[in-house]
Protein backbone atom coordinates (compact mmCIF):
# COMPACT_ATOMS: atom_id res chain seq x y z
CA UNK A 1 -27.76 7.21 51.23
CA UNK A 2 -31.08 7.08 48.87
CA UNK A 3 -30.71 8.90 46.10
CA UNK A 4 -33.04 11.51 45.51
CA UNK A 5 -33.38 13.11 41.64
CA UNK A 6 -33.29 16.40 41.43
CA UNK A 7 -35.79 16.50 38.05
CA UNK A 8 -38.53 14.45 37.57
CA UNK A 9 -40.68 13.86 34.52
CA UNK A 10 -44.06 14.02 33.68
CA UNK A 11 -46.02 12.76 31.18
CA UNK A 12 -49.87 13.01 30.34
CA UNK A 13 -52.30 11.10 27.97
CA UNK A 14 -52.52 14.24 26.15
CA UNK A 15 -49.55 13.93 24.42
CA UNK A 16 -48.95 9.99 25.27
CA UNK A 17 -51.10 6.88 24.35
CA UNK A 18 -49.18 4.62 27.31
CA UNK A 19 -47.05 5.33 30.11
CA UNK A 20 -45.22 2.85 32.05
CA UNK A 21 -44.03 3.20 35.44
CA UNK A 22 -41.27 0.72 36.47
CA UNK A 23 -40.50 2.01 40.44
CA UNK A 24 -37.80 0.91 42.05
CA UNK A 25 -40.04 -1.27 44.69
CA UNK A 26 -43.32 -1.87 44.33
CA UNK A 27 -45.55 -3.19 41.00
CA UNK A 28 -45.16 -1.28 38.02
CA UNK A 29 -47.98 0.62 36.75
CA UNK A 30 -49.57 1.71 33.49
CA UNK A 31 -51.81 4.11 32.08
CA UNK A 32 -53.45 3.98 28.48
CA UNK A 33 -56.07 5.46 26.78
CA UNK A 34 -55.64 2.43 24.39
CA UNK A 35 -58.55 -0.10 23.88
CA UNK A 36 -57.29 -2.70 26.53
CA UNK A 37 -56.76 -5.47 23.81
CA UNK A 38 -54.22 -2.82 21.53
CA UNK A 39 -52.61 -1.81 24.95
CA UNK A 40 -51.80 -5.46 25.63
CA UNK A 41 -50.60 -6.25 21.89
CA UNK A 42 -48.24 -2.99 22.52
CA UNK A 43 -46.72 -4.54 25.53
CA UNK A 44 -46.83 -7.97 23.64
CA UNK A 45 -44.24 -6.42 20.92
CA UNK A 46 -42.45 -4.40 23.35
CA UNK A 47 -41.44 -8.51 24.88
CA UNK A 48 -40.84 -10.05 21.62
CA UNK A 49 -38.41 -7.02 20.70
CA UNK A 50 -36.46 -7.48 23.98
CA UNK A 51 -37.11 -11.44 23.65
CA UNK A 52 -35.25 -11.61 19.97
CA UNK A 53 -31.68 -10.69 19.50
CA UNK A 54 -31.35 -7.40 17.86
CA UNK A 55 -29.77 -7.55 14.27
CA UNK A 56 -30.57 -10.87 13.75
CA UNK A 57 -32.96 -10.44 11.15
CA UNK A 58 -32.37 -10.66 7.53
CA UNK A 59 -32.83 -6.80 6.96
CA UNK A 60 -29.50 -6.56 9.51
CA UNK A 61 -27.84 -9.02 7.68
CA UNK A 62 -28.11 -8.30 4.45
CA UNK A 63 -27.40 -4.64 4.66
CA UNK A 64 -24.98 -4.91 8.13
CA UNK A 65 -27.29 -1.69 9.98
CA UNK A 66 -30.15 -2.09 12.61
CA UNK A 67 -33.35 -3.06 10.87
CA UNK A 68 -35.76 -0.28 11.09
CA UNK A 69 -38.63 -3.10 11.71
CA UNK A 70 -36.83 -5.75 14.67
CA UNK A 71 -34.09 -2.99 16.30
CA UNK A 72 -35.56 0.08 16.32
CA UNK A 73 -37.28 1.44 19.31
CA UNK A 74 -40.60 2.17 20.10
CA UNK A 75 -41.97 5.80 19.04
CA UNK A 76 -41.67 7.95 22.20
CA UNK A 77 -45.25 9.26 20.68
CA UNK A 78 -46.27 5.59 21.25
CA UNK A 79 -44.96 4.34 24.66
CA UNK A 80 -42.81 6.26 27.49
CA UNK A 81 -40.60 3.71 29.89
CA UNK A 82 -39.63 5.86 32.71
CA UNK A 83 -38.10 4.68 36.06
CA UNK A 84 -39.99 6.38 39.21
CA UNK A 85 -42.71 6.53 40.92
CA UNK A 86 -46.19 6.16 39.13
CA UNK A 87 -47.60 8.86 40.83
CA UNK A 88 -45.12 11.37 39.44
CA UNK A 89 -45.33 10.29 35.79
CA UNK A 90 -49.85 10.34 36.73
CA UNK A 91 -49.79 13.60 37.62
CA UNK A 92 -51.78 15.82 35.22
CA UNK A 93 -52.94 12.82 33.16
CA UNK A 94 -56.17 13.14 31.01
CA UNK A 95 -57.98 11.29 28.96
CA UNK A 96 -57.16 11.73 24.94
CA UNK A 97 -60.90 11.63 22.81
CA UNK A 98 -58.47 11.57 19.41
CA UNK A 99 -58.55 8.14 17.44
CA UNK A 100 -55.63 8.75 15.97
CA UNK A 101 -51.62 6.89 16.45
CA UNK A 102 -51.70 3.57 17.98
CA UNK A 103 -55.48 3.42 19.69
CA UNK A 104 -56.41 3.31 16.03
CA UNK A 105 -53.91 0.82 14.81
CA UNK A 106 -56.33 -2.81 15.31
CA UNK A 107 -56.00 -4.52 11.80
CA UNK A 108 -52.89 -5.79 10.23
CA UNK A 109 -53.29 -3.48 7.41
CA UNK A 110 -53.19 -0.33 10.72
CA UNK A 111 -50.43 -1.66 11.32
CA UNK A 112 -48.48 -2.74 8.03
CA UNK A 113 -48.80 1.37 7.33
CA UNK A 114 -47.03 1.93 10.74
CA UNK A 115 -44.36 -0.25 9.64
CA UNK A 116 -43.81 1.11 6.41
CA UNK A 117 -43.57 4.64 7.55
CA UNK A 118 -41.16 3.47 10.10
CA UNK A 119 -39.32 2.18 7.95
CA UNK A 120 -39.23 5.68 5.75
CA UNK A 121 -38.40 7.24 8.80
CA UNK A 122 -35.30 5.24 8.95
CA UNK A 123 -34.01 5.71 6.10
CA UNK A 124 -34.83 9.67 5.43
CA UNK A 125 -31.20 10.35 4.75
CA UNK A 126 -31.36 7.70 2.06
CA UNK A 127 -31.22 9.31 -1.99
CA UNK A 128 -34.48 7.31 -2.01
CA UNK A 129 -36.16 6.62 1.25
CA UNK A 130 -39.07 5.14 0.13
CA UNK A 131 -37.00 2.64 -2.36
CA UNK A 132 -34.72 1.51 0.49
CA UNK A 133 -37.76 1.52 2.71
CA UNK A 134 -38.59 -1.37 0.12
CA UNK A 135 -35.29 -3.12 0.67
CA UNK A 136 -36.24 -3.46 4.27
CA UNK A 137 -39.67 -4.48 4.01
CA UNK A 138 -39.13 -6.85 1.50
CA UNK A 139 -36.46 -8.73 2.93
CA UNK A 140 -38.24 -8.98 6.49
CA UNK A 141 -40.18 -12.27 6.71
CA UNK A 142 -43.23 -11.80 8.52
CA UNK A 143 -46.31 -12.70 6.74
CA UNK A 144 -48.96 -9.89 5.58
CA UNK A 145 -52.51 -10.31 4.55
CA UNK A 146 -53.61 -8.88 1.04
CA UNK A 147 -55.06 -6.05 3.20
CA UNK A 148 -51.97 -5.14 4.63
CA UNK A 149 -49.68 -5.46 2.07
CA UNK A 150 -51.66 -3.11 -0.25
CA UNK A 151 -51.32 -0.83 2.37
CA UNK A 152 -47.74 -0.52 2.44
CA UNK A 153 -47.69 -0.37 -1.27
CA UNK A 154 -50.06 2.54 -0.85
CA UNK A 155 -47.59 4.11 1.72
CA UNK A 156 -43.88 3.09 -0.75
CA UNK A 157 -45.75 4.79 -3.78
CA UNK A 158 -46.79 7.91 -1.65
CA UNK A 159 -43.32 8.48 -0.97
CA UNK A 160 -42.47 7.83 -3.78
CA UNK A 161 -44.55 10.30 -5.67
CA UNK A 162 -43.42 12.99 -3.17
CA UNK A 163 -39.84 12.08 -3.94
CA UNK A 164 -40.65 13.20 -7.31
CA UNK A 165 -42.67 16.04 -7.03
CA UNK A 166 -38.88 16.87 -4.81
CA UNK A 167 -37.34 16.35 -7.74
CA UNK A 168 -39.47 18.45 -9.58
CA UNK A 169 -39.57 21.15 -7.01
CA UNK A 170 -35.36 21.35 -7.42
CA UNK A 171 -35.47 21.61 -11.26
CA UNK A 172 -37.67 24.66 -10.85
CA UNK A 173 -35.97 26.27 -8.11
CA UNK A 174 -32.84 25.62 -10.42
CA UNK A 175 -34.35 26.99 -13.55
CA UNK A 176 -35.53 30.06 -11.77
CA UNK A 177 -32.25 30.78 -10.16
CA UNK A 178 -30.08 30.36 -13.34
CA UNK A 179 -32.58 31.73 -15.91
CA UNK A 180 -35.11 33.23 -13.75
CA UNK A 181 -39.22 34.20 -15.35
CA UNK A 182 -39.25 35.29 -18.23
CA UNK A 183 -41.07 34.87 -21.94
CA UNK A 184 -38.65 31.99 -22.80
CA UNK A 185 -38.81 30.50 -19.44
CA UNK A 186 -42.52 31.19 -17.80
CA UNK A 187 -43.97 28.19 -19.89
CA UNK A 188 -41.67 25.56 -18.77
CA UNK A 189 -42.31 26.50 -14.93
CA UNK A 190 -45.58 26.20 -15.29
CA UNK A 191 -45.50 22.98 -16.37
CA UNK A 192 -42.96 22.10 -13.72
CA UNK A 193 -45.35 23.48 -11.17
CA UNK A 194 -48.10 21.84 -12.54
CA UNK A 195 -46.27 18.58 -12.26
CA UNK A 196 -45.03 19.10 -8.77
CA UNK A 197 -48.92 19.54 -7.88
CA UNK A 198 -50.52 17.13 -9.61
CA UNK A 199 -47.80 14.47 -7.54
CA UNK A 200 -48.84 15.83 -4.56
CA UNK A 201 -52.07 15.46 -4.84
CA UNK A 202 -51.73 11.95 -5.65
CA UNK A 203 -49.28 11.37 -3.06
CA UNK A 204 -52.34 12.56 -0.65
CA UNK A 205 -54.58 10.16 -2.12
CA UNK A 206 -52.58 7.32 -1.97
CA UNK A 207 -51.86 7.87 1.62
CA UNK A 208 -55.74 8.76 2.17
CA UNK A 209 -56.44 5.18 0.60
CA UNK A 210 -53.81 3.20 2.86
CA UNK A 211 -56.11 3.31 5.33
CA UNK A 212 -59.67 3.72 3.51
């Protein structure tokens, strides 16, 4: 007896930059609106990944989790593996006109920021992400060029900042709650807001310079 799913999914260019069919019989099919030559450097990582054993690296081994860089997955943003029929996953497909996410990621330095802000994402529930987003980067091996490793620095340090300016947000919101605004206290929020924007802002333009 075949069996027959009762949902089926459907994804469009819209929303996806590549979508890979995988049907049961038949050749698999895919549909990008990536330049051909970042489409097949996608798929290219996508093997190595599955090629290397997963928490092998020294990230895994030094800190006994999944390395944010080696094991983790790729975004669902990025890339959608579905089993099915192409047609179903085609339907409604467009072309995306936006440069942005991966049809825009070409250089090493595209993609070192990538990396880096994977690796943030990965450790968001860290006291500091962007410090152990450090630990991973720096103990993973793979060679950068200048380019690229200025901009992950340019990435760490816009965390960073905007883990401070958090910091700086609390302090306030602690202030205000246990003293609240007033003569004695209006002065020192001020400055604390002041602070808080001034990081932000440079948080911005550090991230606006990662990939000047």
């Amino acid at each position: 007896m075949t069996r027959i799913p009762d949902a089926v999914a459907v994804a469009s260019l819209d929303t996806h930059r590549m979508i890979v069919a995988v049907p049961n019989e038949g050749p698999a099919d895919i549909a990008t609106n990536l330049p051909r030559q970042t489409a097949a450097d996608v798929l290219r990582q996508l093997a190595d990944g599955l090629d290397s054993p997963a928490g092998l690296c020294a990230t895994a081994r030094a800190t006994g989790r999944p390395c944010p860089i080696h094991d983790a997955p790729a975004p669902p943003s990025a890339v959608l593996l579905a089993t099915g029929p192409a047609e179903a996953l085609a339907r409604g497909i467009h072309q995306a006109q936006r440069p942005d996410g991966l049809a825009a990621m070409s250089t090493p330095a595209e993609r070192a920021v990538d990396e880096a802000r994977q690796c943030l994402a990965f450790n968001a529930a860290e006291p500091s992400p962007a410090l152990f987003a450090l630990r991973d980067l720096l103990l993973d091996t793979e060679e950068r060029t200048p380019a690229a490793a200025l901009a992950t620095a340019y990435v760490l340090f816009a965390a960073h900042a905007r883990e401070l300016s958090g910091l700086a947000r609390k302090r306030y919101d602690a202030t205000t709650e246990q003293h609240g605004v007033n003569r004695g206290t209006r002065g020192l929020l001020t400055g604390m807001s002041s602070i808080r924007k001034l990081l932000d802002n440079v948080a911005d333009r550090l991230d606006e310079q990662a990939l000047a």
